[in-house]
PDB file of N, CA and C in Angstrom:
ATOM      1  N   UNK A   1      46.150  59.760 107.112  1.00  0.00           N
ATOM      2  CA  UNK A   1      46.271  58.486 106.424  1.00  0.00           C
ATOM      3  C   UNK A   1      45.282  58.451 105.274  1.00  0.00           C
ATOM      4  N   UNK A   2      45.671  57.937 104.230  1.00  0.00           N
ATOM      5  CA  UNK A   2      44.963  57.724 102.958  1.00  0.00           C
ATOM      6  C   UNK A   2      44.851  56.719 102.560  1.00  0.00           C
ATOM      7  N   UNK A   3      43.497  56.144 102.064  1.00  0.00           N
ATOM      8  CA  UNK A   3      43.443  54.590 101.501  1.00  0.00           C
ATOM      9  C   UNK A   3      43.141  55.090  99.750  1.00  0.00           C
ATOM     10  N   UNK A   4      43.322  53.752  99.479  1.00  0.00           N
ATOM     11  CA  UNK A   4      42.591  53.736  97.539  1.00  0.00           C
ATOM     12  C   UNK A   4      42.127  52.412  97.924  1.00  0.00           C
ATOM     13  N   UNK A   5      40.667  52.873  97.555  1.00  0.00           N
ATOM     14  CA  UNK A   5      39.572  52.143  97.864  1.00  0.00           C
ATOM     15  C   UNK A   5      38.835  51.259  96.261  1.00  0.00           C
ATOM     16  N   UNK A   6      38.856  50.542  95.860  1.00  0.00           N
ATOM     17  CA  UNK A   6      37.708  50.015  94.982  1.00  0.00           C
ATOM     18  C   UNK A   6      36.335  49.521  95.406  1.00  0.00           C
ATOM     19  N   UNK A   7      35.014  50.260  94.675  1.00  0.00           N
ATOM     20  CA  UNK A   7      33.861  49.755  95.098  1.00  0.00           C
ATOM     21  C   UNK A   7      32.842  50.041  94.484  1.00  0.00           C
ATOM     22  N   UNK A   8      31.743  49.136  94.632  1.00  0.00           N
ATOM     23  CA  UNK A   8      31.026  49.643  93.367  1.00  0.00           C
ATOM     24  C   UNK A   8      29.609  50.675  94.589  1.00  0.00           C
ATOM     25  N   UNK A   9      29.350  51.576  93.900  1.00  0.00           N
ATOM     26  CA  UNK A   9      28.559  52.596  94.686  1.00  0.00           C
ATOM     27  C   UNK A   9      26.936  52.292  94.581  1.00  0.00           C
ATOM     28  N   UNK A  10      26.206  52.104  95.213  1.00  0.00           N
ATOM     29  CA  UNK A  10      25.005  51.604  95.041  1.00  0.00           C
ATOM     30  C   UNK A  10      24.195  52.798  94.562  1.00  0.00           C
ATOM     31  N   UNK A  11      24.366  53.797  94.573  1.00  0.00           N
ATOM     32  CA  UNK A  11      23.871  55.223  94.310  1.00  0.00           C
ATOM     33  C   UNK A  11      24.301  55.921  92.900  1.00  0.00           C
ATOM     34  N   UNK A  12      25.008  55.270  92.244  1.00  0.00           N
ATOM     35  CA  UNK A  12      25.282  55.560  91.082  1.00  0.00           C
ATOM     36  C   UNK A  12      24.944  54.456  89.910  1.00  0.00           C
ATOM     37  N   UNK A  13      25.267  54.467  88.760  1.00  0.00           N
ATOM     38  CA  UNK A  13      25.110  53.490  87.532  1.00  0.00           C
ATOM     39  C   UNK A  13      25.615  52.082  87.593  1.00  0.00           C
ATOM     40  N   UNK A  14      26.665  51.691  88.746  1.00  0.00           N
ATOM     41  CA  UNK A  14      27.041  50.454  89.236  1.00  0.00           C
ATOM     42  C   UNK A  14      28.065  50.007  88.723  1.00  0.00           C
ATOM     43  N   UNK A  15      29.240  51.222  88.124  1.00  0.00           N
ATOM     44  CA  UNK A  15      30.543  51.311  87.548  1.00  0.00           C
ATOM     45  C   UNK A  15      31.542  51.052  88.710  1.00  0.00           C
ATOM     46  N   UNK A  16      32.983  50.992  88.494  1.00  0.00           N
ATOM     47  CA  UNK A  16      33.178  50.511  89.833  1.00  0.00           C
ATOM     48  C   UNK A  16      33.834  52.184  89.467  1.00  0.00           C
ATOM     49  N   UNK A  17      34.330  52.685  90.666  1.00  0.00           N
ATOM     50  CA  UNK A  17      35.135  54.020  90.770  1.00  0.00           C
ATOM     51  C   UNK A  17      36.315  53.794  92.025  1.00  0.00           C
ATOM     52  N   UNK A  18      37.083  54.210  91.690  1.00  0.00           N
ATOM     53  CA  UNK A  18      38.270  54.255  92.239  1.00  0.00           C
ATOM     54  C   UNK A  18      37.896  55.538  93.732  1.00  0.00           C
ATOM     55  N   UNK A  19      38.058  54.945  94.655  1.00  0.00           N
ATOM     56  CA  UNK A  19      37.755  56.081  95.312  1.00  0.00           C
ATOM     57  C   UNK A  19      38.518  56.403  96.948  1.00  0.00           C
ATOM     58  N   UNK A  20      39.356  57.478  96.462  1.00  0.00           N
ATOM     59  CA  UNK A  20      40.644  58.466  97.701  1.00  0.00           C
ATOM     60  C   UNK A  20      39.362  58.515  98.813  1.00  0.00           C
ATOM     61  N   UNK A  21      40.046  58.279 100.106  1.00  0.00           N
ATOM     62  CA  UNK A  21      39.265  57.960 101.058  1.00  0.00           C
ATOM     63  C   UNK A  21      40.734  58.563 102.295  1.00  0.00           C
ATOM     64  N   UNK A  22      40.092  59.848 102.688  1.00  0.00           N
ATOM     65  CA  UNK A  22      40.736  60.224 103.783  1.00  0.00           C
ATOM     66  C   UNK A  22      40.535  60.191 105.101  1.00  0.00           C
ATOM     67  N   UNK A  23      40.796  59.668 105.971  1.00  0.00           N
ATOM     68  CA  UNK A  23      40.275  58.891 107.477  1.00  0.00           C
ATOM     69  C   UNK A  23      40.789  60.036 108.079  1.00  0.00           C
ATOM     70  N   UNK A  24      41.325  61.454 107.848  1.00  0.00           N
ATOM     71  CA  UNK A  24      41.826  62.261 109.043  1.00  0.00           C
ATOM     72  C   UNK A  24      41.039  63.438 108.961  1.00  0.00           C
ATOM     73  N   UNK A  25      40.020  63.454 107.902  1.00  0.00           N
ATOM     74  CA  UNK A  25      38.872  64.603 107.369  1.00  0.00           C
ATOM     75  C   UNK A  25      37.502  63.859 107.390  1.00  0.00           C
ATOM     76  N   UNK A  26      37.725  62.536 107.225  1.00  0.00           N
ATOM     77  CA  UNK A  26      36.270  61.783 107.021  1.00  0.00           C
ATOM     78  C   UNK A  26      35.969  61.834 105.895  1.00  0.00           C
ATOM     79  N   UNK A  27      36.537  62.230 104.815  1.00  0.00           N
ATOM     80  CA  UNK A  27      35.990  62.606 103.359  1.00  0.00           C
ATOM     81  C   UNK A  27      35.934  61.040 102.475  1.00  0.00           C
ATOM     82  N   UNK A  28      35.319  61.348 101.723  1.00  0.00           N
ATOM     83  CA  UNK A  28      35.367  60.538 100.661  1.00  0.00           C
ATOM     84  C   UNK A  28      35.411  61.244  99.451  1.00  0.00           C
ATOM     85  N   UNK A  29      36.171  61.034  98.163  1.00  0.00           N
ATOM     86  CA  UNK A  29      36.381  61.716  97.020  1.00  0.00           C
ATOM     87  C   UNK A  29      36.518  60.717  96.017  1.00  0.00           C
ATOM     88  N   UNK A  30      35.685  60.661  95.043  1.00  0.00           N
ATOM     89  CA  UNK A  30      35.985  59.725  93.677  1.00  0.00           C
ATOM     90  C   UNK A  30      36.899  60.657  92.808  1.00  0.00           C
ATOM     91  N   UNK A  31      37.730  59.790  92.411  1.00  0.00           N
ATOM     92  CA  UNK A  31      39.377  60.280  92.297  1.00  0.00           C
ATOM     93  C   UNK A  31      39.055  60.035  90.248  1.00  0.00           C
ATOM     94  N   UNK A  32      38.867  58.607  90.318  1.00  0.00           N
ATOM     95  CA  UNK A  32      38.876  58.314  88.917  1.00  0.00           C
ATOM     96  C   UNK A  32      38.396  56.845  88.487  1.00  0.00           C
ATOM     97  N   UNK A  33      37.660  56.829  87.075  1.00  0.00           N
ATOM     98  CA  UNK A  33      36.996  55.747  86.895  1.00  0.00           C
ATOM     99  C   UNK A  33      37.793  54.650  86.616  1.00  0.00           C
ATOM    100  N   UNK A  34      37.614  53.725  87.851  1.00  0.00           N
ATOM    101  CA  UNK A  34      38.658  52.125  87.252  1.00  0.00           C
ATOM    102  C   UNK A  34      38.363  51.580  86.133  1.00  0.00           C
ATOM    103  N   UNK A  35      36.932  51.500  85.147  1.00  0.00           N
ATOM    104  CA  UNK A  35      36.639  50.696  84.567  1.00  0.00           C
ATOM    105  C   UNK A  35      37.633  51.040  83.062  1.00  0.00           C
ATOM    106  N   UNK A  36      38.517  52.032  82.901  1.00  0.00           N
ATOM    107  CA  UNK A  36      39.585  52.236  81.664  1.00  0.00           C
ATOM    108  C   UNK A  36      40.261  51.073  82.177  1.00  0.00           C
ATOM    109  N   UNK A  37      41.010  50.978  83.206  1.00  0.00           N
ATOM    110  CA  UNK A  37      41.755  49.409  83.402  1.00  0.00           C
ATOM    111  C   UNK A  37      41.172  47.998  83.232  1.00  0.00           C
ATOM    112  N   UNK A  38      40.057  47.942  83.603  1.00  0.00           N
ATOM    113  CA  UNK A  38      39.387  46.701  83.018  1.00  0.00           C
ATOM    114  C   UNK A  38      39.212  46.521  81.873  1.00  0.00           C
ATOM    115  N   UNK A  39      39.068  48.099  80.715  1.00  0.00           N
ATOM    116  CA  UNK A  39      39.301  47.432  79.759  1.00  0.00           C
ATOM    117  C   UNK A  39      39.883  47.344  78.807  1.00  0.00           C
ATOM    118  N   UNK A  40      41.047  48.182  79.484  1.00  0.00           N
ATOM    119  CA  UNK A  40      42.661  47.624  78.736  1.00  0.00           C
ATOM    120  C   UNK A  40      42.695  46.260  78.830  1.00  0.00           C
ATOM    121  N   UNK A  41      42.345  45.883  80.350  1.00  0.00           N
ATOM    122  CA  UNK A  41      42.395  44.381  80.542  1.00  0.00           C
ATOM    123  C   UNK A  41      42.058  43.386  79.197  1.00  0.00           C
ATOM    124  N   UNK A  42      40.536  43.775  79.245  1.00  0.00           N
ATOM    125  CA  UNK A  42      39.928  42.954  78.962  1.00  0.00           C
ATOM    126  C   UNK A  42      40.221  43.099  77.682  1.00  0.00           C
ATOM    127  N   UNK A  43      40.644  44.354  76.611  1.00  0.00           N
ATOM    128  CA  UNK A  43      41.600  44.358  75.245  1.00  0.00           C
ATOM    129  C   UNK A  43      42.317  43.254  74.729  1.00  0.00           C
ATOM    130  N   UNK A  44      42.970  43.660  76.297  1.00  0.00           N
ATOM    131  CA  UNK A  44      45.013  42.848  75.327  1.00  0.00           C
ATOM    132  C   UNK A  44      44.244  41.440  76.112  1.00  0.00           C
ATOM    133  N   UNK A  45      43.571  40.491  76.516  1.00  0.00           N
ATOM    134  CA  UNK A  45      42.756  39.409  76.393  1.00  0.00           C
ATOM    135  C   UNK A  45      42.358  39.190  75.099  1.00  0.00           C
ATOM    136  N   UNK A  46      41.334  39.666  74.564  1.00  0.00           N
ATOM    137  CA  UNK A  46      41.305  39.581  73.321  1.00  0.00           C
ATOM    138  C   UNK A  46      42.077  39.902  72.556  1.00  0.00           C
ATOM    139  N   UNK A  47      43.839  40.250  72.088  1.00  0.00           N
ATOM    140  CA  UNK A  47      43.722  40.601  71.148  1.00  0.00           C
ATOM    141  C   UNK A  47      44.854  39.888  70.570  1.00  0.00           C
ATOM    142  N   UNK A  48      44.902  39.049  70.050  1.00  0.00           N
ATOM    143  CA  UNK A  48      45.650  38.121  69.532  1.00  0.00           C
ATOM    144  C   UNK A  48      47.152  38.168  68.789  1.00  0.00           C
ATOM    145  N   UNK A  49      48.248  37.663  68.989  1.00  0.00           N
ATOM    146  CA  UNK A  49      49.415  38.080  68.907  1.00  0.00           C
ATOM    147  C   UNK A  49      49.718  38.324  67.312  1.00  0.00           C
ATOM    148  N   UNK A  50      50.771  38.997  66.714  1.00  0.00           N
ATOM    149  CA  UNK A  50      50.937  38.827  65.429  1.00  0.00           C
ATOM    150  C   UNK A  50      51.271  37.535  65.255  1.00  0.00           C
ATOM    151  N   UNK A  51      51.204  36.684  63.903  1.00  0.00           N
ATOM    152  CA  UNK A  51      51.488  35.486  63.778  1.00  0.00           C
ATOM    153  C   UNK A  51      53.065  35.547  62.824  1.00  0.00           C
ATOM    154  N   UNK A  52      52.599  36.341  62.073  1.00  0.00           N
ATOM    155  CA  UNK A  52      53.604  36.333  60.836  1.00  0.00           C
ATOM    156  C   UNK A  52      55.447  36.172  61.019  1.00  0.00           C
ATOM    157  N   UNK A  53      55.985  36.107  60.303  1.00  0.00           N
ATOM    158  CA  UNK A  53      57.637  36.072  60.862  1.00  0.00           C
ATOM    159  C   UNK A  53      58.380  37.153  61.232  1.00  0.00           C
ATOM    160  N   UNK A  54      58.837  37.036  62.106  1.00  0.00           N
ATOM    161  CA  UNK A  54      59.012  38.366  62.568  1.00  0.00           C
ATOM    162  C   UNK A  54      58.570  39.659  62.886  1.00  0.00           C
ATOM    163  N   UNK A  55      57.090  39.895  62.565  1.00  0.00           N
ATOM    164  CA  UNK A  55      56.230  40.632  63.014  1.00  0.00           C
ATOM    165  C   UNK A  55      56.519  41.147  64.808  1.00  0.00           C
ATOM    166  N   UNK A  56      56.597  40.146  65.843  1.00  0.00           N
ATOM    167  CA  UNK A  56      56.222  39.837  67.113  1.00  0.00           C
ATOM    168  C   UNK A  56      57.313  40.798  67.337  1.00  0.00           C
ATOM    169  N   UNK A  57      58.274  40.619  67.236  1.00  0.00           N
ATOM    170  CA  UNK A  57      59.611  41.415  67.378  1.00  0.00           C
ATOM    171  C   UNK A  57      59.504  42.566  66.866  1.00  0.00           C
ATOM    172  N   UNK A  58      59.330  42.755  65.586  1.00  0.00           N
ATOM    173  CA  UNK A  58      59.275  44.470  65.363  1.00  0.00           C
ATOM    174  C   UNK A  58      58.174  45.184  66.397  1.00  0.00           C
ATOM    175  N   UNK A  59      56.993  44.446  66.687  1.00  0.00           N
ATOM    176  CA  UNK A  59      56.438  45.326  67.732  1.00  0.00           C
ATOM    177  C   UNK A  59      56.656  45.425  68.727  1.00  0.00           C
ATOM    178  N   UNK A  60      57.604  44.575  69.633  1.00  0.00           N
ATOM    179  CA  UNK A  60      58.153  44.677  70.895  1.00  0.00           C
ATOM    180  C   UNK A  60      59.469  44.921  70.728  1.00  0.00           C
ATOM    181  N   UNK A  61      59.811  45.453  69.790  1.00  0.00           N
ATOM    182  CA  UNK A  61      61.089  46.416  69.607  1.00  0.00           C
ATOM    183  C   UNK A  61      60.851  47.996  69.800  1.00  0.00           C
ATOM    184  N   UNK A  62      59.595  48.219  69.168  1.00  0.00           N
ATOM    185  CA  UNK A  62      59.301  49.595  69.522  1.00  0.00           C
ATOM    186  C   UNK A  62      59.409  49.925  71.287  1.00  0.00           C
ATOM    187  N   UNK A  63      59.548  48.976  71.993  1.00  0.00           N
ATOM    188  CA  UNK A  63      59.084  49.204  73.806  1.00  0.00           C
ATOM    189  C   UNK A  63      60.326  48.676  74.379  1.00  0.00           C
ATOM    190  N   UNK A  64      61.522  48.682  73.283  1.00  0.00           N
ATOM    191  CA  UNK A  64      63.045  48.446  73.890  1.00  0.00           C
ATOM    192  C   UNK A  64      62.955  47.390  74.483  1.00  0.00           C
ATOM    193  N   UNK A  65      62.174  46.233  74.144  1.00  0.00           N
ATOM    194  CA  UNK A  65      62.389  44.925  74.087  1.00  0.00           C
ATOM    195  C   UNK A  65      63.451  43.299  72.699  1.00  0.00           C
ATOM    196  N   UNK A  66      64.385  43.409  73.679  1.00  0.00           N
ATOM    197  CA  UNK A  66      65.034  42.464  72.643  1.00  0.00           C
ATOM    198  C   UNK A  66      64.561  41.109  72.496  1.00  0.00           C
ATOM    199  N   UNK A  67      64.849  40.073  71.536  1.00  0.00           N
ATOM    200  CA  UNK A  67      64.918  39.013  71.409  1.00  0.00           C
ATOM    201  C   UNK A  67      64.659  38.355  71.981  1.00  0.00           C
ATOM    202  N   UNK A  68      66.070  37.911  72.722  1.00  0.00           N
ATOM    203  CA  UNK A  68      66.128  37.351  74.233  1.00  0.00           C
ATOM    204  C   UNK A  68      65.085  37.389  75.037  1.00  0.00           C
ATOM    205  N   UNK A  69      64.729  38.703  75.586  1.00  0.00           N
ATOM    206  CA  UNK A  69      64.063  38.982  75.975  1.00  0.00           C
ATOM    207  C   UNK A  69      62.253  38.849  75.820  1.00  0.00           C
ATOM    208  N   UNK A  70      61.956  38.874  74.638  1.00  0.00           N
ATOM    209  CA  UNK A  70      60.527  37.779  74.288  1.00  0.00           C
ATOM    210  C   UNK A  70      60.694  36.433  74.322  1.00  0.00           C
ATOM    211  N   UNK A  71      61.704  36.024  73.748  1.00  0.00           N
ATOM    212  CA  UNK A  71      61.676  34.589  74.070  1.00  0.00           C
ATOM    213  C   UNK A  71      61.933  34.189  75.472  1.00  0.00           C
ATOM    214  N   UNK A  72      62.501  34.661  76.527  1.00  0.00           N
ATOM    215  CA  UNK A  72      61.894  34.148  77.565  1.00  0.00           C
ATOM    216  C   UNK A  72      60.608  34.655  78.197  1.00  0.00           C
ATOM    217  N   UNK A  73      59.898  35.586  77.579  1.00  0.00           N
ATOM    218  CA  UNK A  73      58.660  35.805  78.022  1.00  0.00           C
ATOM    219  C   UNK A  73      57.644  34.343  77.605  1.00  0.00           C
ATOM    220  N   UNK A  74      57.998  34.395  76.495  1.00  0.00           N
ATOM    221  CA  UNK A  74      57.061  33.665  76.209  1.00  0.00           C
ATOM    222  C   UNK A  74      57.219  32.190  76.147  1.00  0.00           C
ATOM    223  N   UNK A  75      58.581  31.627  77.295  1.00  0.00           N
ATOM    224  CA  UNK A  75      58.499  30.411  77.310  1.00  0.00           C
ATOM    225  C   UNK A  75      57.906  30.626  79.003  1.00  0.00           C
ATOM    226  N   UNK A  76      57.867  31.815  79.746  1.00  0.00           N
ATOM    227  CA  UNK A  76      57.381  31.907  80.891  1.00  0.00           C
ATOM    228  C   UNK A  76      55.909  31.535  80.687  1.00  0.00           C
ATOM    229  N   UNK A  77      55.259  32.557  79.742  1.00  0.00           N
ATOM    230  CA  UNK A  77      53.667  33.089  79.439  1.00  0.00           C
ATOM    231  C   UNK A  77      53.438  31.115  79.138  1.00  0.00           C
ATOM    232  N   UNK A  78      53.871  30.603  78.313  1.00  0.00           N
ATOM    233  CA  UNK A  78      53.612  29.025  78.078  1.00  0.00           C
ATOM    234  C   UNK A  78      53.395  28.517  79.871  1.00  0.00           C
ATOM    235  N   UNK A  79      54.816  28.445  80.404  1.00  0.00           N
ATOM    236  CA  UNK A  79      54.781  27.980  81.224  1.00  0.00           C
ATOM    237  C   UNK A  79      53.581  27.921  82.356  1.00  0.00           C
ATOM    238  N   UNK A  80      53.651  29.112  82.393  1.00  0.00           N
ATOM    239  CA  UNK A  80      52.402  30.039  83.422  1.00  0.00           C
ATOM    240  C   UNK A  80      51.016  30.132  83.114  1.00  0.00           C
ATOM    241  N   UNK A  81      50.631  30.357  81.825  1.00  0.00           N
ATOM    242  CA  UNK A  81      49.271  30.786  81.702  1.00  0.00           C
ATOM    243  C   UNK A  81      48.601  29.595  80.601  1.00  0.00           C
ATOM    244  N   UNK A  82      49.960  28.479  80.076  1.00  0.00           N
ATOM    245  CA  UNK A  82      49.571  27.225  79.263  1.00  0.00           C
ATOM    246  C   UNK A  82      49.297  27.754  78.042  1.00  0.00           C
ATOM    247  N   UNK A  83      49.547  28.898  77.489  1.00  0.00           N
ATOM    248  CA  UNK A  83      49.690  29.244  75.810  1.00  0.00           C
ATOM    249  C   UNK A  83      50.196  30.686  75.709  1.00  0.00           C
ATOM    250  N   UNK A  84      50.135  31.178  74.866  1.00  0.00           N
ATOM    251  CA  UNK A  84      50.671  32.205  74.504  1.00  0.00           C
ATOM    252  C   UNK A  84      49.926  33.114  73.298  1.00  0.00           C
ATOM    253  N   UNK A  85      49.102  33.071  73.384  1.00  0.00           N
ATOM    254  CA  UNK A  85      48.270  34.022  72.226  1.00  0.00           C
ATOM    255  C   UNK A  85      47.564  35.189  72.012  1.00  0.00           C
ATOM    256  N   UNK A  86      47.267  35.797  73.336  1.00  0.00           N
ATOM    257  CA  UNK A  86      47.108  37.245  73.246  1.00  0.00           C
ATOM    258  C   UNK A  86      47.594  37.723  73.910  1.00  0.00           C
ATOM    259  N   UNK A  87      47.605  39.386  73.992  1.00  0.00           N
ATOM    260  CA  UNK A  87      48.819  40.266  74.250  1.00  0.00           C
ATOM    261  C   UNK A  87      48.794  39.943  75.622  1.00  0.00           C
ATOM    262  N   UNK A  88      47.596  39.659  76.471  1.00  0.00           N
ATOM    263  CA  UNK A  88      47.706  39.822  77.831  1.00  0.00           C
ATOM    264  C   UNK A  88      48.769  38.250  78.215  1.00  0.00           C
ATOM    265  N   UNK A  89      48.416  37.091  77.626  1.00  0.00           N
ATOM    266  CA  UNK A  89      49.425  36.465  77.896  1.00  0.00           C
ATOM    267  C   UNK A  89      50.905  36.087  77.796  1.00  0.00           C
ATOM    268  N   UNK A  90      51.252  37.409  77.119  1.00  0.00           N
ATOM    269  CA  UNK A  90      52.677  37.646  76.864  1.00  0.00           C
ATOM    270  C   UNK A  90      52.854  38.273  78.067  1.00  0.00           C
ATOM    271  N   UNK A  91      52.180  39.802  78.038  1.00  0.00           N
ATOM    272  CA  UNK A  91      52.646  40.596  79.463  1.00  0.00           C
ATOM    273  C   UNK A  91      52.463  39.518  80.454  1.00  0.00           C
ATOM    274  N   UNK A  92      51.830  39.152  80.994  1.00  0.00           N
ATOM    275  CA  UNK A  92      51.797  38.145  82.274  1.00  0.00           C
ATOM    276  C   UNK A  92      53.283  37.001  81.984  1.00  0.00           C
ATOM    277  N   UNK A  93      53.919  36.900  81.101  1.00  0.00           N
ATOM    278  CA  UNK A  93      54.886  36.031  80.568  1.00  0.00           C
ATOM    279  C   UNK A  93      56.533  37.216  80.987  1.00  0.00           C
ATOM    280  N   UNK A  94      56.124  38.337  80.744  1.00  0.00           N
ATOM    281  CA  UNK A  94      56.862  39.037  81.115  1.00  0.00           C
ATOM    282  C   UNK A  94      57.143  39.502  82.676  1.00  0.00           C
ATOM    283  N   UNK A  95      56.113  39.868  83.123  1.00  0.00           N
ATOM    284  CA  UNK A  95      55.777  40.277  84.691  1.00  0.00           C
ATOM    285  C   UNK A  95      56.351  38.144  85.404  1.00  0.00           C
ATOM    286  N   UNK A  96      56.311  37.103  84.824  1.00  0.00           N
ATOM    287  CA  UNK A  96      56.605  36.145  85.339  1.00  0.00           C
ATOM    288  C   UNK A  96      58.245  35.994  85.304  1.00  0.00           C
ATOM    289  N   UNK A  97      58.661  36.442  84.236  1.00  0.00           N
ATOM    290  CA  UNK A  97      60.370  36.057  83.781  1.00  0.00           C
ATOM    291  C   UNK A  97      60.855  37.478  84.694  1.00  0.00           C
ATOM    292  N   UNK A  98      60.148  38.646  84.781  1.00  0.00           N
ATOM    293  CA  UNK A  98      60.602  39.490  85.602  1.00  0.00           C
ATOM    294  C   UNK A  98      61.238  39.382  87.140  1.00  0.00           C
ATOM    295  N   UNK A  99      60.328  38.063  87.658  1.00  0.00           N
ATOM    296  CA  UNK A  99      60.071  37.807  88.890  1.00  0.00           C
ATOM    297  C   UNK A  99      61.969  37.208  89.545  1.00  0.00           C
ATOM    298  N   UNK A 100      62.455  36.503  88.225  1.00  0.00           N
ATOM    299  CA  UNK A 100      63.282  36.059  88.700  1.00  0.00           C
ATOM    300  C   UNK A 100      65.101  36.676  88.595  1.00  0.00           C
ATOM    301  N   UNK A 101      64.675  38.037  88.478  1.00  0.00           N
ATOM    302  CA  UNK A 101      65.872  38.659  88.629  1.00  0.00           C
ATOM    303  C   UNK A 101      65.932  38.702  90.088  1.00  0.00           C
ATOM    304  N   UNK A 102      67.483  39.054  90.235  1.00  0.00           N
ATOM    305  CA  UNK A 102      68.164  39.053  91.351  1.00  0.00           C
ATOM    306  C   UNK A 102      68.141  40.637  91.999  1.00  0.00           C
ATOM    307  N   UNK A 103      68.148  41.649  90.947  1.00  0.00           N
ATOM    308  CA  UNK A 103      68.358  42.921  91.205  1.00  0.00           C
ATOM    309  C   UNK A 103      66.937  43.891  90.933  1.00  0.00           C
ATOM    310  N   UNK A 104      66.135  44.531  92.227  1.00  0.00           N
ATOM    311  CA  UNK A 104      64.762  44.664  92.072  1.00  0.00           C
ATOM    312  C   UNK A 104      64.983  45.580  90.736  1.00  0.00           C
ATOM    313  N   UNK A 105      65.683  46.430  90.673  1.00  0.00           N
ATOM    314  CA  UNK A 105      65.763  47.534  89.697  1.00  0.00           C
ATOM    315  C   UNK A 105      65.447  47.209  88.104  1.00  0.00           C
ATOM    316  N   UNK A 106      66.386  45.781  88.110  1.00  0.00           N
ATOM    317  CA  UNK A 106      65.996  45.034  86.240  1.00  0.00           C
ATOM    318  C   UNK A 106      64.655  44.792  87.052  1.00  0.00           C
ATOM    319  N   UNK A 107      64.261  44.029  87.519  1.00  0.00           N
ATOM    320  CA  UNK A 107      63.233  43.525  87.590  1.00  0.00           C
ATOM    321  C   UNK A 107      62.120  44.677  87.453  1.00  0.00           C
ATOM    322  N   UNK A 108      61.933  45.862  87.756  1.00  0.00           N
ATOM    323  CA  UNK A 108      61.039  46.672  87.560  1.00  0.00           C
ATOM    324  C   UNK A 108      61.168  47.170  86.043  1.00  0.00           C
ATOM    325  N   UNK A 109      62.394  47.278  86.075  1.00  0.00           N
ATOM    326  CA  UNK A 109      62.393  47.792  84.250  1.00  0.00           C
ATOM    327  C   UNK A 109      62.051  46.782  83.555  1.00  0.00           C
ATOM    328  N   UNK A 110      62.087  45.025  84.020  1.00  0.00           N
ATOM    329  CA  UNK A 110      61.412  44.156  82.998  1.00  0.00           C
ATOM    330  C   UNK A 110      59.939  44.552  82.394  1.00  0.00           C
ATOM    331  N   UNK A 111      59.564  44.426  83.846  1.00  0.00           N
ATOM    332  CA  UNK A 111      58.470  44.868  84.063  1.00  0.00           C
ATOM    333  C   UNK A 111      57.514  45.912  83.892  1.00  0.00           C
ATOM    334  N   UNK A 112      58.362  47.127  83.731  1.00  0.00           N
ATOM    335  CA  UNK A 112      57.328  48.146  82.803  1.00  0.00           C
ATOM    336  C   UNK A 112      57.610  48.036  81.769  1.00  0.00           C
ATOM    337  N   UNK A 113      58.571  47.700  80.932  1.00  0.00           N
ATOM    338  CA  UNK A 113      58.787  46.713  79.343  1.00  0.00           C
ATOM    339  C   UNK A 113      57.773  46.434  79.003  1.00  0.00           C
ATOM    340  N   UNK A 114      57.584  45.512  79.974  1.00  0.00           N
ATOM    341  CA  UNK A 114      56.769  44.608  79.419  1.00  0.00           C
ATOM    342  C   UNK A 114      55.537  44.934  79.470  1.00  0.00           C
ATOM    343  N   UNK A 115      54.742  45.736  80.147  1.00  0.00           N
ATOM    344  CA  UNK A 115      53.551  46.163  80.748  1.00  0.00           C
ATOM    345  C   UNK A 115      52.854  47.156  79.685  1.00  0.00           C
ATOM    346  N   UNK A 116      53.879  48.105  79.615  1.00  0.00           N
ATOM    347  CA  UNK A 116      53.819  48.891  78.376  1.00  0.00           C
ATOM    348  C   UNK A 116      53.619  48.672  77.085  1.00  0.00           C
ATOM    349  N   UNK A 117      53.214  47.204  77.411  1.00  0.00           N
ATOM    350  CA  UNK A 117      52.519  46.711  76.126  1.00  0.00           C
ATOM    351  C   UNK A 117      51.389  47.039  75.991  1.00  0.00           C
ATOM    352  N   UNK A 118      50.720  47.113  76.665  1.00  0.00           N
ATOM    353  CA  UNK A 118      49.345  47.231  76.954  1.00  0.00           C
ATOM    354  C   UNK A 118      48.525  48.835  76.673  1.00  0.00           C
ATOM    355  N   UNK A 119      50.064  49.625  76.321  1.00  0.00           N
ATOM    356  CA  UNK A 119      49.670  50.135  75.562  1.00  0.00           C
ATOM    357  C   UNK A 119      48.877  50.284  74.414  1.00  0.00           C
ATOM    358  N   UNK A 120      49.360  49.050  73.792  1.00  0.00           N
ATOM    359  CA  UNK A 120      48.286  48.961  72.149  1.00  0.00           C
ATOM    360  C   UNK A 120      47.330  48.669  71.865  1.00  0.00           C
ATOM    361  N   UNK A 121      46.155  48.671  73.506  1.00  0.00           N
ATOM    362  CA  UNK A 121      44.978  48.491  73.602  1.00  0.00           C
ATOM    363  C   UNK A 121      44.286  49.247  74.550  1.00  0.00           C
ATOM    364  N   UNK A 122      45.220  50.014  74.515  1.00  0.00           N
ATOM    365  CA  UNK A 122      44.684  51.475  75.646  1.00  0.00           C
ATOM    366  C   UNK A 122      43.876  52.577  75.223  1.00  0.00           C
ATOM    367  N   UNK A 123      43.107  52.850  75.762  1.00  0.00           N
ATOM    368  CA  UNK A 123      42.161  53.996  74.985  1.00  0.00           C
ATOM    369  C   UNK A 123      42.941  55.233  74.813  1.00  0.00           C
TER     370      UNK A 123
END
């Protein structure tokens, strides 16, 4: 049996590390540093949507996102997170409108759509 563990190590610099934890060897192995996800996170938080006309769309066209398809993100991301202005509150607008398909399969492809935004603040 295998866990994925998050924790911060008191013996090191106080980063958090992702760490594979095998209960049938006793081992412990740091696998890889979580703190790249925090700060993709903490990126597309800061990073504020295009404003201009039609801008929003040409960049979520590149990630085979249509129309339709932002605009109900982002009457979700309103709904859900009470505005809509940086990238992270679009994806969370997306991962929300995702929720309500019927068929898990769209729903996962909404969902890495949409996620894959987060590309544009990825190291």
């Amino acid at each position: 049996m295998q866990a994925i563990i998050t924790r911060r190590l008191p013996a090191t610099n106080t980063k958090p590390f992702r760490i594979k934890a095998s209960c049938a060897r006793g081992s412990i192995i740091i696998c890889e540093d979580a703190s790249t996800e925090e700060t993709t996170i903490r990126r597309a938080m800061a990073k504020s949507l295009p404003t201009g006309e039609g801008e929003l769309e040409k960049l979520v066209a590149q990630f085979k996102i249509t129309r339709s398809e932002l605009a109900e993100a982002m009457s979700f991301a309103e709904r859900e997170e009470g505005k809509i202005s940086t990238l992270w509150d679009l994806v969370q607008g997306f991962t929300a409108y995702a929720r309500g398909f019927d068929y898990i399969d769209a729903r996962v492809d909404m969902e890495k759509r949409g996620s894959a935004l987060l590309k544009l603040v990825a190291e």
